[in-house]
PDB file of N, CA and C in Angstrom:
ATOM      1  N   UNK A   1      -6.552  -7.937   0.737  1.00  0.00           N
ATOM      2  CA  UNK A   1      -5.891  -7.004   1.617  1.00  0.00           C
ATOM      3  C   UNK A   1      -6.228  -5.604   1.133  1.00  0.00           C
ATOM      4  N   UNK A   2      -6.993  -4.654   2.240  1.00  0.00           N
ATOM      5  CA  UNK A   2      -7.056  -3.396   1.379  1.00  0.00           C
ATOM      6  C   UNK A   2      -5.911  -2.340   1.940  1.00  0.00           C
ATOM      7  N   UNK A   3      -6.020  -1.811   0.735  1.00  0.00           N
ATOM      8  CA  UNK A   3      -4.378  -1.064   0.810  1.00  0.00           C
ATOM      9  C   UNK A   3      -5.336   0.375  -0.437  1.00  0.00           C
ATOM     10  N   UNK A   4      -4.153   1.444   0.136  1.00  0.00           N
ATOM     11  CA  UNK A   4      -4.349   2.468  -0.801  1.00  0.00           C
ATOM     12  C   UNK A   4      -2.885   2.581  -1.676  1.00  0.00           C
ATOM     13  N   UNK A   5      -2.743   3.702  -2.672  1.00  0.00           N
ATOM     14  CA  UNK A   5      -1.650   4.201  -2.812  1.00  0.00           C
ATOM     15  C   UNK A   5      -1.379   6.015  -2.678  1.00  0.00           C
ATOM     16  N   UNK A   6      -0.301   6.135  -2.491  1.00  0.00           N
ATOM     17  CA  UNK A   6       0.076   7.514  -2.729  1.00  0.00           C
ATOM     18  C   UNK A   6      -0.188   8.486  -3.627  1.00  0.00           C
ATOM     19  N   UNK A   7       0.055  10.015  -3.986  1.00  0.00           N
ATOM     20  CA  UNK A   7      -0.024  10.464  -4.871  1.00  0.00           C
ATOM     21  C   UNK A   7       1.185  10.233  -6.192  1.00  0.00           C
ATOM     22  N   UNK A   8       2.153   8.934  -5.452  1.00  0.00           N
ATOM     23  CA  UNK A   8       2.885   9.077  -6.494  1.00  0.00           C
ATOM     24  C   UNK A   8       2.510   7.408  -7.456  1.00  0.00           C
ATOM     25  N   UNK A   9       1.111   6.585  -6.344  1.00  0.00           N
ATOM     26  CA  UNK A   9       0.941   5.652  -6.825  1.00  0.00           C
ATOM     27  C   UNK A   9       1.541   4.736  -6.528  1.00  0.00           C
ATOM     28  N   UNK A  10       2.265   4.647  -5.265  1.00  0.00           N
ATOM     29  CA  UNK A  10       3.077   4.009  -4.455  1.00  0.00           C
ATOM     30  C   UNK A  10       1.615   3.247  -3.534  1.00  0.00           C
ATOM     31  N   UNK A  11       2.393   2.331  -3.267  1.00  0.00           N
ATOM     32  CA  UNK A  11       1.310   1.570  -2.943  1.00  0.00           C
ATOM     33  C   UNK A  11       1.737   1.913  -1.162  1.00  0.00           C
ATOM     34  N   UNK A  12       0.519   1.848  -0.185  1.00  0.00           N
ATOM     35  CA  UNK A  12       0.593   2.424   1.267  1.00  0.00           C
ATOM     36  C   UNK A  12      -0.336   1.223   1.814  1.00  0.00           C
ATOM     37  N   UNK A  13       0.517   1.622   3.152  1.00  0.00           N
ATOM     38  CA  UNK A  13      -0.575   0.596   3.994  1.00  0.00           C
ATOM     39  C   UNK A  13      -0.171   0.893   5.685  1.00  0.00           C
ATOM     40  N   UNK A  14      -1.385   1.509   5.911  1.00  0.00           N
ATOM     41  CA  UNK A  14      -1.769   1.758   7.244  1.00  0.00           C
ATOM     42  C   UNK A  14      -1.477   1.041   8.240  1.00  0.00           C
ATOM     43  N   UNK A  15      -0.779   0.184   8.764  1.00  0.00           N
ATOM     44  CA  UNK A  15      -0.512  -0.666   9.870  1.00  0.00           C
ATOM     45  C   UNK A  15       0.308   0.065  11.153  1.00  0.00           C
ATOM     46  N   UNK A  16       0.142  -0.691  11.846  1.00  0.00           N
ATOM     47  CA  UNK A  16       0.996  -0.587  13.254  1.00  0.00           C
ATOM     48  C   UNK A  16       1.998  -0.850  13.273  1.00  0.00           C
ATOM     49  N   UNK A  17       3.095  -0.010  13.265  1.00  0.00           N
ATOM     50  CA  UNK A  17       4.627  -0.380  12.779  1.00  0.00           C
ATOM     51  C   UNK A  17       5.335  -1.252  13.555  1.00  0.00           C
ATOM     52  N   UNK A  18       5.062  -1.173  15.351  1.00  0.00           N
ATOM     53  CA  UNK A  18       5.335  -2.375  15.635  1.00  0.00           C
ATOM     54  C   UNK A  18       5.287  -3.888  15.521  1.00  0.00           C
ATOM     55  N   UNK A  19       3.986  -3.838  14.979  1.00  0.00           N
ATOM     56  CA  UNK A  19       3.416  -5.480  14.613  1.00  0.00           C
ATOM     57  C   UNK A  19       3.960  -5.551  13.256  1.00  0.00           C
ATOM     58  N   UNK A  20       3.831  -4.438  12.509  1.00  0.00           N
ATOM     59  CA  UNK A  20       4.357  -4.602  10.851  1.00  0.00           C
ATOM     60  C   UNK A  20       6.284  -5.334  10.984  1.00  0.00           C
ATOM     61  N   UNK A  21       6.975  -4.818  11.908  1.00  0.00           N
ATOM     62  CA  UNK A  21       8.086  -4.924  11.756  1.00  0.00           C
ATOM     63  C   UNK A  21       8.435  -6.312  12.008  1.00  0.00           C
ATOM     64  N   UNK A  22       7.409  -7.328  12.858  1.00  0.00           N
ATOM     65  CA  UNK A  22       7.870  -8.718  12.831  1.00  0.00           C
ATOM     66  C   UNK A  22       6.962  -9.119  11.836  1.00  0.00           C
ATOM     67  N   UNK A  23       5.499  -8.811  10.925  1.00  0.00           N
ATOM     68  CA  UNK A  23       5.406  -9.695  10.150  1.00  0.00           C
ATOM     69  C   UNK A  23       6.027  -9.988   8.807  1.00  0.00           C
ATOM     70  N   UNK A  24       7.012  -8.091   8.830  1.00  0.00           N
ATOM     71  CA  UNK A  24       7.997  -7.997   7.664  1.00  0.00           C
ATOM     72  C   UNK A  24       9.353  -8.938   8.107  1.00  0.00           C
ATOM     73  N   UNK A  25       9.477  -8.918   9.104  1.00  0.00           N
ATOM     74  CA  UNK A  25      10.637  -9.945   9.598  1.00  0.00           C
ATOM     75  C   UNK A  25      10.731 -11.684   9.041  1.00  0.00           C
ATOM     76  N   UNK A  26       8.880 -11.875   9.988  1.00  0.00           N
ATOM     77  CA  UNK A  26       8.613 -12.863   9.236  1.00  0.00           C
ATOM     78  C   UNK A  26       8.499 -13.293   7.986  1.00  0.00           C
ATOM     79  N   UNK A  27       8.408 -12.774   7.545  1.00  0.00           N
ATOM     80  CA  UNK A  27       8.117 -12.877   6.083  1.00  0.00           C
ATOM     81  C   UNK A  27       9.279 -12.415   5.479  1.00  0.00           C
ATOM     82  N   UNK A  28      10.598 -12.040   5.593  1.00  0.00           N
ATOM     83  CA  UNK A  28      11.925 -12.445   5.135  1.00  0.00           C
ATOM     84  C   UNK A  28      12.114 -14.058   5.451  1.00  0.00           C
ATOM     85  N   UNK A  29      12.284 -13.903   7.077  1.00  0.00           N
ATOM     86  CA  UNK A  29      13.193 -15.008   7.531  1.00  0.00           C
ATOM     87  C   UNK A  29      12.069 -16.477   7.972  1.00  0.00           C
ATOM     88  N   UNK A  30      11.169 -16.316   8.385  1.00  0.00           N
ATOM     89  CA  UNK A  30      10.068 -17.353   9.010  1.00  0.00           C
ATOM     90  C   UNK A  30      10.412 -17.501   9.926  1.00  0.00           C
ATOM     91  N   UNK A  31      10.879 -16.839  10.861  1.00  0.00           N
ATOM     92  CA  UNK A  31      11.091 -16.379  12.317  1.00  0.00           C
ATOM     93  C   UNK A  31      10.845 -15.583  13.040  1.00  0.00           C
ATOM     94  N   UNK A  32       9.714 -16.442  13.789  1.00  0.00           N
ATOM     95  CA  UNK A  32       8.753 -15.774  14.828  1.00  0.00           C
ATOM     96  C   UNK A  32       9.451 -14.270  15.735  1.00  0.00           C
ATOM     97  N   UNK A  33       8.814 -13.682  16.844  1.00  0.00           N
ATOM     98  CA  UNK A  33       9.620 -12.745  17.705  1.00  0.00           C
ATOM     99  C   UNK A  33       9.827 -14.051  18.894  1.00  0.00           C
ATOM    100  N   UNK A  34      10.779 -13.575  20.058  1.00  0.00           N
ATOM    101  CA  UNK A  34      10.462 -14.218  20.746  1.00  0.00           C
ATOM    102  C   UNK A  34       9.128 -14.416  21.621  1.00  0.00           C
ATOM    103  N   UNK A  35       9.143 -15.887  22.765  1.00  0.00           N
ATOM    104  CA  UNK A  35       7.791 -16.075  23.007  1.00  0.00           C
ATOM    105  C   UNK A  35       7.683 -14.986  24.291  1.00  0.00           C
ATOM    106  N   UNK A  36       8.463 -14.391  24.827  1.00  0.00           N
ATOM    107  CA  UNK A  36       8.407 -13.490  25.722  1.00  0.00           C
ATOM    108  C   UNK A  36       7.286 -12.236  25.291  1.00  0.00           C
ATOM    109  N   UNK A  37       7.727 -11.995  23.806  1.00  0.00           N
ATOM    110  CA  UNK A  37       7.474 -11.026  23.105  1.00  0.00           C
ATOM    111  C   UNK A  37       5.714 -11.222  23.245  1.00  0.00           C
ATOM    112  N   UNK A  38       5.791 -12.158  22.151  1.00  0.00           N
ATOM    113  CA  UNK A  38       4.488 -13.032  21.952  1.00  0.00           C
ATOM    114  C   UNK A  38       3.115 -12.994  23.151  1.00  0.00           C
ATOM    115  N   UNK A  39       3.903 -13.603  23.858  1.00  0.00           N
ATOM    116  CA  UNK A  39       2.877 -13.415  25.216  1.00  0.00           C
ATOM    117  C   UNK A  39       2.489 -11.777  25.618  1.00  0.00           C
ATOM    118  N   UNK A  40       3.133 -11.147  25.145  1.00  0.00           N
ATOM    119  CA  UNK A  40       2.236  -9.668  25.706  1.00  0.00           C
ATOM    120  C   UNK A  40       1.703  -9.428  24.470  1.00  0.00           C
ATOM    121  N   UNK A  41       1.857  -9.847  22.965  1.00  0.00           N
ATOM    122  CA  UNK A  41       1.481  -9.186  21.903  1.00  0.00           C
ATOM    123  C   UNK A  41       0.634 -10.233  21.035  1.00  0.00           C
ATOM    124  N   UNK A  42       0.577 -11.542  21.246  1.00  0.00           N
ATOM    125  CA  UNK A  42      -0.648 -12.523  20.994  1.00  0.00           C
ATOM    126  C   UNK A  42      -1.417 -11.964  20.187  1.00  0.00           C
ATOM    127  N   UNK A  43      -2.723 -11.134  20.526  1.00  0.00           N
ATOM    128  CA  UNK A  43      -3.591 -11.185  20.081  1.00  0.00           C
ATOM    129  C   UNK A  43      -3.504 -10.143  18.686  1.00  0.00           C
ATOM    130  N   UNK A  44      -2.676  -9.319  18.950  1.00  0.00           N
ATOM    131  CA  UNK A  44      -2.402  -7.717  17.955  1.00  0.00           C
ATOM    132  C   UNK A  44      -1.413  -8.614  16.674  1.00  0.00           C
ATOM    133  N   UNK A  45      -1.037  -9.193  16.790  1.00  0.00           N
ATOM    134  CA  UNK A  45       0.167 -10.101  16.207  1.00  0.00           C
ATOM    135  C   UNK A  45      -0.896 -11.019  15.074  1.00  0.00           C
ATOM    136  N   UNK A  46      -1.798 -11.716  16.050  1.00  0.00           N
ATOM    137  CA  UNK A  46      -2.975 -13.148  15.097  1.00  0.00           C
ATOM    138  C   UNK A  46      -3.607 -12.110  14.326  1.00  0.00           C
ATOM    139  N   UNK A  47      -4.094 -10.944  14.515  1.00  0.00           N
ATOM    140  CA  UNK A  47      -4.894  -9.544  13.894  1.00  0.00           C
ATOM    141  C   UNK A  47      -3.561  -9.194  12.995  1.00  0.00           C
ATOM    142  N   UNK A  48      -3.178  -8.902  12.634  1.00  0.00           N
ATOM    143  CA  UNK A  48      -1.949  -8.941  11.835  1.00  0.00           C
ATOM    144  C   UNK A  48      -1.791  -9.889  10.515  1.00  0.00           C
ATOM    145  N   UNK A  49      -2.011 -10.964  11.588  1.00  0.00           N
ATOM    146  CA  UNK A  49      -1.704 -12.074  10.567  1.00  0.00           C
ATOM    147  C   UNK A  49      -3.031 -12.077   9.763  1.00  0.00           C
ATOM    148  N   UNK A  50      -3.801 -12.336   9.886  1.00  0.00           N
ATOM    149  CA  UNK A  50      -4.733 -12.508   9.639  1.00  0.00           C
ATOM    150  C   UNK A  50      -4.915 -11.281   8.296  1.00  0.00           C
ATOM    151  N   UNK A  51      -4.975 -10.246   8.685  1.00  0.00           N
ATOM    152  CA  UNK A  51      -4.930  -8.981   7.487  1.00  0.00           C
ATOM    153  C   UNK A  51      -3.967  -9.332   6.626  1.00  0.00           C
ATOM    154  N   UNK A  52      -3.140  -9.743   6.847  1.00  0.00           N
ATOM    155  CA  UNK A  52      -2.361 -10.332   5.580  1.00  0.00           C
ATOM    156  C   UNK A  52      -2.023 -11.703   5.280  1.00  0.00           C
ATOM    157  N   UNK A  53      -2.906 -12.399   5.770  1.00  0.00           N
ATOM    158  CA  UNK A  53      -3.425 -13.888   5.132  1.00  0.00           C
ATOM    159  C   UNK A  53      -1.936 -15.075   5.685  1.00  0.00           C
ATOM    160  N   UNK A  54      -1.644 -14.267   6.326  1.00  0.00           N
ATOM    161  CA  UNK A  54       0.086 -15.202   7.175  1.00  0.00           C
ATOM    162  C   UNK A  54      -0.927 -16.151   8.120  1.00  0.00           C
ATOM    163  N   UNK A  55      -1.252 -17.013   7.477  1.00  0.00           N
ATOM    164  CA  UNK A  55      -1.637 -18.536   8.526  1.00  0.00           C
ATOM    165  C   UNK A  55      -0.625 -18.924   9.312  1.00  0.00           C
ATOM    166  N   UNK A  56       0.565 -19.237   8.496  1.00  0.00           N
ATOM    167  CA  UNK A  56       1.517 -20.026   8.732  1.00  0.00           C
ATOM    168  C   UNK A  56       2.099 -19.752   9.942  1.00  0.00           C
ATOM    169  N   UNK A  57       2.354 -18.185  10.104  1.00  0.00           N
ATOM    170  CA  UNK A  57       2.649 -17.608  10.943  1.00  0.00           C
ATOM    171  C   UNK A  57       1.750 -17.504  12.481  1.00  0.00           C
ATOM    172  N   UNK A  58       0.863 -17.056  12.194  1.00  0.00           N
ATOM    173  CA  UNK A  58      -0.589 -18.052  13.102  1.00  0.00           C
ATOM    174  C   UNK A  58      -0.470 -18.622  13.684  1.00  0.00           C
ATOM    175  N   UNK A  59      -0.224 -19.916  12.837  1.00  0.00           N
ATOM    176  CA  UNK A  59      -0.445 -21.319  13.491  1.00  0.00           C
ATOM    177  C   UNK A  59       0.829 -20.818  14.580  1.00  0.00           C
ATOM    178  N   UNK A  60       2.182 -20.959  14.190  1.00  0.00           N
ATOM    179  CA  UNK A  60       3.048 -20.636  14.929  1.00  0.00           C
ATOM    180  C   UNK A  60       2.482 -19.602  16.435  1.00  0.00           C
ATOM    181  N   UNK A  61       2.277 -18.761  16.124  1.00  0.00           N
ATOM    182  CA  UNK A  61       2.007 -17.760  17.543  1.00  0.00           C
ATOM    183  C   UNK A  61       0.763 -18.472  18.434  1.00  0.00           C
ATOM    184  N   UNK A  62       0.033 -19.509  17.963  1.00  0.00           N
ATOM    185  CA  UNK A  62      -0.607 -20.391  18.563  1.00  0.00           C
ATOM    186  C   UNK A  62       0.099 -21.279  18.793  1.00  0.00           C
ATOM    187  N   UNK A  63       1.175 -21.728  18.983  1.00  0.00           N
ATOM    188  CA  UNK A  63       1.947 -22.705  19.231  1.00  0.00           C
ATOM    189  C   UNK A  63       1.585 -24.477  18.115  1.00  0.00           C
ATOM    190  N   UNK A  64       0.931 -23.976  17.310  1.00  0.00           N
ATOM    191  CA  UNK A  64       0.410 -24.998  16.698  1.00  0.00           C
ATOM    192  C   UNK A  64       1.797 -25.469  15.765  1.00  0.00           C
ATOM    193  N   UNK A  65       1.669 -26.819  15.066  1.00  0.00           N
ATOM    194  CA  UNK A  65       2.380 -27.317  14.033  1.00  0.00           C
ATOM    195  C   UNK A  65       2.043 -26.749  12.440  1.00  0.00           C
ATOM    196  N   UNK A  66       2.413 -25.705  11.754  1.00  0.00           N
ATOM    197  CA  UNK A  66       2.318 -25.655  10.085  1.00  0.00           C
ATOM    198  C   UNK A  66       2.662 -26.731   9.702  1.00  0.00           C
ATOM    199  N   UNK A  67       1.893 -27.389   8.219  1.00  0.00           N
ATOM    200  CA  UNK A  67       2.422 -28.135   7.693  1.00  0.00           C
ATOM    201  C   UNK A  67       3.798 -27.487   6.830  1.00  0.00           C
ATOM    202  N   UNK A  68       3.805 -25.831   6.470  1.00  0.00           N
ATOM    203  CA  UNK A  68       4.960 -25.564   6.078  1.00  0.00           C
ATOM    204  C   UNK A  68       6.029 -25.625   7.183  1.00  0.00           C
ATOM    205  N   UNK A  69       5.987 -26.603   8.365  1.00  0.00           N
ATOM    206  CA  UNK A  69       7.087 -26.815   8.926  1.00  0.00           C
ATOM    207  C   UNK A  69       7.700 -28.103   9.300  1.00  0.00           C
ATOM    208  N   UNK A  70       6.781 -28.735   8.556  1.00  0.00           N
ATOM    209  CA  UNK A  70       7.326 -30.265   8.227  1.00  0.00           C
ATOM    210  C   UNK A  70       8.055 -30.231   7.010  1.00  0.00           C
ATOM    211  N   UNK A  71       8.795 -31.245   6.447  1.00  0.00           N
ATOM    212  CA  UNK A  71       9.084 -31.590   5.525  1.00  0.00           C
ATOM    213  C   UNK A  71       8.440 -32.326   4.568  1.00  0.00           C
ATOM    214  N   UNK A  72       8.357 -31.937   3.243  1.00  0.00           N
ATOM    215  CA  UNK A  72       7.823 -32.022   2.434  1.00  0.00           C
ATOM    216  C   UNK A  72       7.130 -33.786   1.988  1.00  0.00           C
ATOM    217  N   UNK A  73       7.946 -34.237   2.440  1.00  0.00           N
ATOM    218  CA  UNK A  73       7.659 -35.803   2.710  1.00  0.00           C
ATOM    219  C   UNK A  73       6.752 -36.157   3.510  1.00  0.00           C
ATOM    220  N   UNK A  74       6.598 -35.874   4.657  1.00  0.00           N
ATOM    221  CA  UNK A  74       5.756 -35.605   5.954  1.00  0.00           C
ATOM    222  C   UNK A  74       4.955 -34.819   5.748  1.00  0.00           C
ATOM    223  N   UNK A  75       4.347 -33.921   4.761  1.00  0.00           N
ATOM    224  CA  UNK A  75       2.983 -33.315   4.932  1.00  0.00           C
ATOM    225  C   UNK A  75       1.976 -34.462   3.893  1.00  0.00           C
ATOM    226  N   UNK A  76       2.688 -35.118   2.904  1.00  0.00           N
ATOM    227  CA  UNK A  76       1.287 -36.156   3.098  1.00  0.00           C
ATOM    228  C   UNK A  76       0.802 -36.769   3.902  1.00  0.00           C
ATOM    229  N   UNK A  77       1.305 -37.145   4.927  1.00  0.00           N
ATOM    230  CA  UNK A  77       0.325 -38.105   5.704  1.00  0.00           C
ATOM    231  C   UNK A  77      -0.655 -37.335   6.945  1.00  0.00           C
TER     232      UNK A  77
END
């Protein structure tokens, strides 16, 4: 992930504060925006994810299954 920092050495990062605010969301809670949301913001959202390595989240906005959303028993097979 490239990132700069500040002059105080604070670490910065250039993003789109709208998209930043659900992948910081996500990444508290693991809860998507809604799919209302989703559908106008799809593609800016997977670009998102992607810059910061959120598969999981991904898979989700693709409607796909994570294995981090099975239970732990259920991702061996």
């Amino acid at each position: 992930m490239d990132h700069a920092t500040d002059e105080q050495g604070r670490l910065f990062l250039d993003r789109n504060g709208e998209y930043f605010s659900h992948i910081l969301h996500f990444m508290r809670t693991t809860l998507c925006p809604t799919w209302a949301y989703i559908a106008q913001a799809r593609q800016n959202l997977l670009h998102e994810c992607a810059y910061f390595g959120l598969g999981h989240m991904a898979q989700r906005l693709r409607g796909e299954t994570s294995p981090y959303d099975l239970r732990p028993e259920d991702r061996q097979i």
